[in-house]
C-alpha atoms as a PDB file:
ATOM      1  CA  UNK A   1       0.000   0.000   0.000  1.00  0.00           C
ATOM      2  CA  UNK A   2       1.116   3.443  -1.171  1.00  0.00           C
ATOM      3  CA  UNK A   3       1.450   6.191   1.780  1.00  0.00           C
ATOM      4  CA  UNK A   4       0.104   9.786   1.268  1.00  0.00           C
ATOM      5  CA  UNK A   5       3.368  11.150   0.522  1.00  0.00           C
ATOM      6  CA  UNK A   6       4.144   8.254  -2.138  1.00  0.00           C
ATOM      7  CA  UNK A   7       1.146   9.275  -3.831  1.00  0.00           C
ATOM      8  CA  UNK A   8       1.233  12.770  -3.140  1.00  0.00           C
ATOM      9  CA  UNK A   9       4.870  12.408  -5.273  1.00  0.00           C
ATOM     10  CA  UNK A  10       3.250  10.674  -7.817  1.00  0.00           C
ATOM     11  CA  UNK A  11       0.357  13.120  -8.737  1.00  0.00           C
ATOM     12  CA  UNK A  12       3.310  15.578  -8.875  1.00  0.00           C
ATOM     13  CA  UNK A  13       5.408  13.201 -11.453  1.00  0.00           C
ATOM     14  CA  UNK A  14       1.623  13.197 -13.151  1.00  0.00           C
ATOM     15  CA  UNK A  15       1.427  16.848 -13.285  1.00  0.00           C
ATOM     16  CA  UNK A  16       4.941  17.456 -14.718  1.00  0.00           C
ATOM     17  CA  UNK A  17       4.771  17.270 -18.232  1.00  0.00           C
ATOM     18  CA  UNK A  18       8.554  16.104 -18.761  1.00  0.00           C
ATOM     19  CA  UNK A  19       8.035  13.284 -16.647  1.00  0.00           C
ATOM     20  CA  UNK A  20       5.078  12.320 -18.294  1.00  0.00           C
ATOM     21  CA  UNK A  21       6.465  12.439 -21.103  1.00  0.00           C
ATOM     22  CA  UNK A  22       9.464  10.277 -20.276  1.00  0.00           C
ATOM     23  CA  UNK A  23       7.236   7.512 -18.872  1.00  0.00           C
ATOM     24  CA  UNK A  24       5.267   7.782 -22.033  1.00  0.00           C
ATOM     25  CA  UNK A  25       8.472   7.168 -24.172  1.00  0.00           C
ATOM     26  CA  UNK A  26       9.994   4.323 -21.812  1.00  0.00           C
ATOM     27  CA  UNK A  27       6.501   2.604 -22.099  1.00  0.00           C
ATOM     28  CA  UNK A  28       6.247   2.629 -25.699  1.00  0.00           C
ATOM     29  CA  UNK A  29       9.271   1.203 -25.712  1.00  0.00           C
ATOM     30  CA  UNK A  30       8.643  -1.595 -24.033  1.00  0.00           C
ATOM     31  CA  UNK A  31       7.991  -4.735 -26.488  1.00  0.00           C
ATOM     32  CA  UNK A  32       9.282  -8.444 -26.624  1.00  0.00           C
ATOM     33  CA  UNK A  33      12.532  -9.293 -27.405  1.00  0.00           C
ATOM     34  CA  UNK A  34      13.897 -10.942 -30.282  1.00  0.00           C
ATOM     35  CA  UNK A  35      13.952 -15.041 -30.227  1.00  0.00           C
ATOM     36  CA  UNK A  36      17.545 -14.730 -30.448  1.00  0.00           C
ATOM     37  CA  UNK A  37      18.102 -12.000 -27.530  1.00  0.00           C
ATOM     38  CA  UNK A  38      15.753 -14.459 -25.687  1.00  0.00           C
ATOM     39  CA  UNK A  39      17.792 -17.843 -26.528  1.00  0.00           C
ATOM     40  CA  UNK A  40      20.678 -15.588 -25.475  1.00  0.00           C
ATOM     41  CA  UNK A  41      19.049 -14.377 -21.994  1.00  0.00           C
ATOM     42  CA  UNK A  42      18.429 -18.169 -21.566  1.00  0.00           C
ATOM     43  CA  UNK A  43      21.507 -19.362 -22.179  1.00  0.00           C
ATOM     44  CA  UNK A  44      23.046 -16.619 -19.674  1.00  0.00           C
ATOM     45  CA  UNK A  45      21.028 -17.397 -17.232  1.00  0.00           C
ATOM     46  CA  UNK A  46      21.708 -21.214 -17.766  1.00  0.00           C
ATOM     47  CA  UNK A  47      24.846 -20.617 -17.310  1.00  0.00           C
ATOM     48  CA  UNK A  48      24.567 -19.013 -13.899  1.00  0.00           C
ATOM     49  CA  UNK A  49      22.691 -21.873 -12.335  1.00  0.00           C
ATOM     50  CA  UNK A  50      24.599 -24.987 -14.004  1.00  0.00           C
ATOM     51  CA  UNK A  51      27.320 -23.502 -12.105  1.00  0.00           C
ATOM     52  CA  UNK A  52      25.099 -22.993  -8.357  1.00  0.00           C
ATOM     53  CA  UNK A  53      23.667 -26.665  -8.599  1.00  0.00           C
ATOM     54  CA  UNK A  54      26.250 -28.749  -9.988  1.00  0.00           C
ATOM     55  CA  UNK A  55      25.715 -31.737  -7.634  1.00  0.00           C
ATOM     56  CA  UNK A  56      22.677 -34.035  -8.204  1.00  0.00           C
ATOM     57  CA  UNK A  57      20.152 -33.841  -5.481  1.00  0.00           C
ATOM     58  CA  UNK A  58      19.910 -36.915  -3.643  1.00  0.00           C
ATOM     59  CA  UNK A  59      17.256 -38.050  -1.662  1.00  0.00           C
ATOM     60  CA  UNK A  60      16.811 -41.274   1.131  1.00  0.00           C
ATOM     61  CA  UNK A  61      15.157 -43.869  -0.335  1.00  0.00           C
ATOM     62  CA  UNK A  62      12.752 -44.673   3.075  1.00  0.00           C
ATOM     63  CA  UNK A  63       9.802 -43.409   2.140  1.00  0.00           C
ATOM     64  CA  UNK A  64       6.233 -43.936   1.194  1.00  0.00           C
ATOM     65  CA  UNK A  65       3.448 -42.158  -0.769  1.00  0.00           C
END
């Protein structure tokens, strides 16, 4: 939940027309990546958690379901 100054800051941003313009423009901007910037993002982050979990989880086999 937003406090009264957090909102009271963001009718300000609202009312100042460079900074709604600037949120305008980083909005538009937003759109989905390429398939090959995504095959890249997945391969970095791949690559980060081969290297965290490298050992095979084992588990005791003395259990039931």
């Amino acid at each position: 939940m937003l406090s009264s100054t957090e909102k009271q800051e963001i009718l300000q941003d609202a009312r100042n027309a460079q900074r709604r313009d600037a949120f305008r423009q980083a909005r538009a901007g937003d759109s989905l990546p390429s398939f090959d910037a995504y095959l890249k993002f997945l391969d970095s982050v791949h690559k980060v958690f081969a290297r965290i979990s490298s050992a095979p989880n084992l588990t005791c086999g003395h259990f039931k379901l």
